[in-house]
N, C-alpha and C. Protein backbone atom coordinates (compact mmCIF):
# COMPACT_ATOMS: atom_id res chain seq x y z
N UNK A 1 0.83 -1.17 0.00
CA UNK A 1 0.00 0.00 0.00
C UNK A 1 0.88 1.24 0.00
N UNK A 2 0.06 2.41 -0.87
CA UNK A 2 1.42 3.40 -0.74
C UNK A 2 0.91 4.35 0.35
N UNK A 3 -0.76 4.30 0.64
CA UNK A 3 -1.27 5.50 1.06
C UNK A 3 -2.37 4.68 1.97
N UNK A 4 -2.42 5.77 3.21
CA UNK A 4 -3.69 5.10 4.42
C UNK A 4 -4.82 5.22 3.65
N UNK A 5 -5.43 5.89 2.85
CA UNK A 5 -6.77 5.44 1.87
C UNK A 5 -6.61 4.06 1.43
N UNK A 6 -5.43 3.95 0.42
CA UNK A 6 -5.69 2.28 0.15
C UNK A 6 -5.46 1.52 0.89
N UNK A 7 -5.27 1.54 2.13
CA UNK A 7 -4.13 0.40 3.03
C UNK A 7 -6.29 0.19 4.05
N UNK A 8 -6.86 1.17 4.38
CA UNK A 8 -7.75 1.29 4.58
C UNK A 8 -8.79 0.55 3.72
N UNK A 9 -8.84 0.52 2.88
CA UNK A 9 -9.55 -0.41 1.75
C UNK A 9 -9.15 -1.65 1.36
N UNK A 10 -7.76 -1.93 1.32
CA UNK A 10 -7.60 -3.02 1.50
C UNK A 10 -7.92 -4.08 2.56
N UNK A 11 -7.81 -3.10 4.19
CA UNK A 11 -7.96 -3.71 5.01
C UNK A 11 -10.05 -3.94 5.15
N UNK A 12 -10.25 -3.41 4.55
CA UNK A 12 -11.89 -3.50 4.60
C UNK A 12 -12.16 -4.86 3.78
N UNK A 13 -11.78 -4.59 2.20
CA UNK A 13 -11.71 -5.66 1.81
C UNK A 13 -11.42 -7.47 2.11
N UNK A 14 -10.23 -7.12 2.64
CA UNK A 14 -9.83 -8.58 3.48
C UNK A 14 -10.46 -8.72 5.14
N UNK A 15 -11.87 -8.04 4.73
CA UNK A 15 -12.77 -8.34 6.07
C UNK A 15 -12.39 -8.30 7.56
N UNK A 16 -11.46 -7.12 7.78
CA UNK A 16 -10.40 -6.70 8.78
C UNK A 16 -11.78 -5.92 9.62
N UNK A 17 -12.15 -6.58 11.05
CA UNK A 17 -13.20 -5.66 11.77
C UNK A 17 -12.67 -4.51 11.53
N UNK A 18 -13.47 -3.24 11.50
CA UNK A 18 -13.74 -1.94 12.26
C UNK A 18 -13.01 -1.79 13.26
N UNK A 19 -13.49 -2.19 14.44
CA UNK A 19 -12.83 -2.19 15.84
C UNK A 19 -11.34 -2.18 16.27
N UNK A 20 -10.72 -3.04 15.43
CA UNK A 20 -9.41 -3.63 15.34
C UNK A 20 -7.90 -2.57 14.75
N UNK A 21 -8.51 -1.50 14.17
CA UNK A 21 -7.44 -0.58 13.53
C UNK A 21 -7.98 0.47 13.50
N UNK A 22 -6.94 1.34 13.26
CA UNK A 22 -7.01 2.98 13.35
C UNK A 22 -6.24 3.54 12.88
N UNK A 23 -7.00 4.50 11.79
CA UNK A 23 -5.47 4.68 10.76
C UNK A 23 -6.23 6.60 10.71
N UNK A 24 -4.84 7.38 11.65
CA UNK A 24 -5.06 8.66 11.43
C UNK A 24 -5.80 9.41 10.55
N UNK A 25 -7.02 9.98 10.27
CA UNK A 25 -7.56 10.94 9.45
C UNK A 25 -8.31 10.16 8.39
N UNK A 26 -8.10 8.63 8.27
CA UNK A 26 -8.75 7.93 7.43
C UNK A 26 -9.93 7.14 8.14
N UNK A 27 -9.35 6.18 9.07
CA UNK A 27 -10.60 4.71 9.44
C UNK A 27 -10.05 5.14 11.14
N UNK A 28 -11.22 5.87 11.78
CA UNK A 28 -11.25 6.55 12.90
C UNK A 28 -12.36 5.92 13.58
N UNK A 29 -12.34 4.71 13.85
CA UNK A 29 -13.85 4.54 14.87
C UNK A 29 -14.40 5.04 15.83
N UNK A 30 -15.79 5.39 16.12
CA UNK A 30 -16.27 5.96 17.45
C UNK A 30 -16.95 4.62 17.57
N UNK A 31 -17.80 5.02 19.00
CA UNK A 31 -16.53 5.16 19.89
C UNK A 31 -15.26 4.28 19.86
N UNK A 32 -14.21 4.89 20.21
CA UNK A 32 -12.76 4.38 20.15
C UNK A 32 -13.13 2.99 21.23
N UNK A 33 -12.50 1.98 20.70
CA UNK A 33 -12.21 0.58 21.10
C UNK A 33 -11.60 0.56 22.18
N UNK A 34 -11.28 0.01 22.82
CA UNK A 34 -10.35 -0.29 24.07
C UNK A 34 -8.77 -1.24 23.88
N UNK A 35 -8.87 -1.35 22.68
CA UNK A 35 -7.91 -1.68 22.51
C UNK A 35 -7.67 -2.13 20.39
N UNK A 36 -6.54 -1.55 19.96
CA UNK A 36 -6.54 -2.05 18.95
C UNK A 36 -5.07 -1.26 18.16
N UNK A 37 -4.53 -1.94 16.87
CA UNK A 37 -3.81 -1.12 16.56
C UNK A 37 -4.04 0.47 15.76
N UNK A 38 -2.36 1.30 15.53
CA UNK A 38 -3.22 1.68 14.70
C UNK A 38 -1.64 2.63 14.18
N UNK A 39 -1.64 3.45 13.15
CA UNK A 39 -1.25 4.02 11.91
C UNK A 39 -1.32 5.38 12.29
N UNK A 40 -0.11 6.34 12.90
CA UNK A 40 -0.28 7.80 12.84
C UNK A 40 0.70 8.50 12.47
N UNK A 41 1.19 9.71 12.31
CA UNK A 41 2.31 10.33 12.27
C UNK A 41 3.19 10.56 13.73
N UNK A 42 3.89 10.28 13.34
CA UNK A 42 4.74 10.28 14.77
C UNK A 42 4.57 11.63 15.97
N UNK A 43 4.72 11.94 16.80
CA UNK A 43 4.00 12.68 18.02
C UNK A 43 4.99 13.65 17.41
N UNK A 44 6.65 13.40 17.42
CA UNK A 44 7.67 14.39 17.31
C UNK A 44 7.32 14.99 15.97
N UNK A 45 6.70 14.62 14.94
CA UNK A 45 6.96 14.64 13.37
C UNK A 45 7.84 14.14 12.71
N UNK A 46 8.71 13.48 13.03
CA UNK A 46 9.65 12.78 12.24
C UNK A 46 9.47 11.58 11.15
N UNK A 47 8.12 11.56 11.02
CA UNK A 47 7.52 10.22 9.78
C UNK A 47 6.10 9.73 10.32
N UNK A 48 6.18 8.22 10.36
CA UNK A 48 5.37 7.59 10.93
C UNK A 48 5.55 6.65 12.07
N UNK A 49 4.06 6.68 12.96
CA UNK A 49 4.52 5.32 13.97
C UNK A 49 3.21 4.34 13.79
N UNK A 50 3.54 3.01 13.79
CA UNK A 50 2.63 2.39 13.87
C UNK A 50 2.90 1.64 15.53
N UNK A 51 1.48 0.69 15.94
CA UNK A 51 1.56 0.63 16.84
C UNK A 51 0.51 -0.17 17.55
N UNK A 52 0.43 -0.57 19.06
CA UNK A 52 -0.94 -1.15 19.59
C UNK A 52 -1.07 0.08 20.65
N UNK A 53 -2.55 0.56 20.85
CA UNK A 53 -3.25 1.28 21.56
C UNK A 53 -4.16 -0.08 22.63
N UNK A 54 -3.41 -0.07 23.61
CA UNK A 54 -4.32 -0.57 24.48
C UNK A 54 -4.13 -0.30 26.10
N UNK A 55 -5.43 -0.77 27.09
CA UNK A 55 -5.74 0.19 28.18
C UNK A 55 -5.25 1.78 28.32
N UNK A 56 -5.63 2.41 27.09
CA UNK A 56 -5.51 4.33 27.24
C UNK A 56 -4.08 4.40 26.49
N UNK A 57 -3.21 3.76 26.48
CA UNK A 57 -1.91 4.23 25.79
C UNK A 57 -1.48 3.43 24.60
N UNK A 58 -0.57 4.54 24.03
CA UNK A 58 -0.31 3.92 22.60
C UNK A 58 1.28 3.54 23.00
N UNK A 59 1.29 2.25 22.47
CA UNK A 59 2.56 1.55 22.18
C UNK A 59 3.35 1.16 20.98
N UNK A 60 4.84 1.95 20.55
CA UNK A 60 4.83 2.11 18.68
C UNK A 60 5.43 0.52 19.12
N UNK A 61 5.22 0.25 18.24
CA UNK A 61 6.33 -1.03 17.66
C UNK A 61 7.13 -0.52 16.54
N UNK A 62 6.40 0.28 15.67
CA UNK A 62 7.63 0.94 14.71
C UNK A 62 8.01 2.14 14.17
N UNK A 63 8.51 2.80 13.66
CA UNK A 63 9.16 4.16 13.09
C UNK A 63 9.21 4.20 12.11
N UNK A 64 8.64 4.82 10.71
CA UNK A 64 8.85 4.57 9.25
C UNK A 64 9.19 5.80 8.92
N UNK A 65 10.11 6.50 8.05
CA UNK A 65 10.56 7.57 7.35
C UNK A 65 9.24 8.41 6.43
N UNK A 66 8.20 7.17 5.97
CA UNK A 66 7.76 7.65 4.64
C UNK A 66 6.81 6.66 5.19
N UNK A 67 4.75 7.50 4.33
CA UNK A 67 3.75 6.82 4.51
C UNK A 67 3.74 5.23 4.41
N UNK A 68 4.18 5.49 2.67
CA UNK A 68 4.14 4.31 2.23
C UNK A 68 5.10 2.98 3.16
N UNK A 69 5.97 3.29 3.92
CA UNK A 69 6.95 2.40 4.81
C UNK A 69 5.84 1.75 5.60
N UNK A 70 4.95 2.98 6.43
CA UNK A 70 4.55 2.79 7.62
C UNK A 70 3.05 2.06 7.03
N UNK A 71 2.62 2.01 5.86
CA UNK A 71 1.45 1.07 6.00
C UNK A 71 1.93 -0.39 5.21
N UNK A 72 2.91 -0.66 4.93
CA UNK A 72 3.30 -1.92 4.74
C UNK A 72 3.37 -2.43 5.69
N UNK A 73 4.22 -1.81 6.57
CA UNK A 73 4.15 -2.15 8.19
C UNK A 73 3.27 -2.74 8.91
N UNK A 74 2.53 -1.54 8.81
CA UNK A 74 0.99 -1.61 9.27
C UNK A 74 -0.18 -2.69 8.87
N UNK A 75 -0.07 -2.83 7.59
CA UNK A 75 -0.44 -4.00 6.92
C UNK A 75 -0.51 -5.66 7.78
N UNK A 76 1.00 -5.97 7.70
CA UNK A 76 1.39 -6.77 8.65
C UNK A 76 0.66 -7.03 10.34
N UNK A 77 0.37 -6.22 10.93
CA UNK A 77 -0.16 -5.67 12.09
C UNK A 77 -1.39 -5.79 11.74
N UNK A 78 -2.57 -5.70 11.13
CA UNK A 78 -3.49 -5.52 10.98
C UNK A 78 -4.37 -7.02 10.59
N UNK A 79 -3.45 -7.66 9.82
CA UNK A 79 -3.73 -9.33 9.42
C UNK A 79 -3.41 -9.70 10.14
């Protein structure tokens, strides 16, 4: 995927719950889950972080330079 629109559609496609991901400015569920991953720009700005959000805090597992890095990534995480 190069972009959270398609990485978002893909993940719809391959019947990926709702609940389960969260991808900044694209696939935003209300109410927010209690736990799940998810796809943002990094807090500092330095790229992207992907990650698991669970009990209230986000935990990256990774750092990507560039969108497209961070939803391949993300990809992975999400299946």
């Amino acid at each position: 995927m190069k972009d959270r629109r398609g990485l978002a559609r893909a993940l719809r496609d391959a019947g990926v719950p709702d609940g389960r991901y969260w991808i900044e400015d694209v696939h935003e569920p209300a109410p927010t889950p209690p736990d799940f991953v998810y796809l943002r720009r990094a807090p500092d700005g330095s790229g992207w972080e992907t990650g698991v959000y669970e009990r209230g805090a986000h935990h990256p597992v990774g750092r990507h330079p560039t969108e497209s890095a961070a939803c391949a990534h993300f990809r992975t995480l999400a299946l």
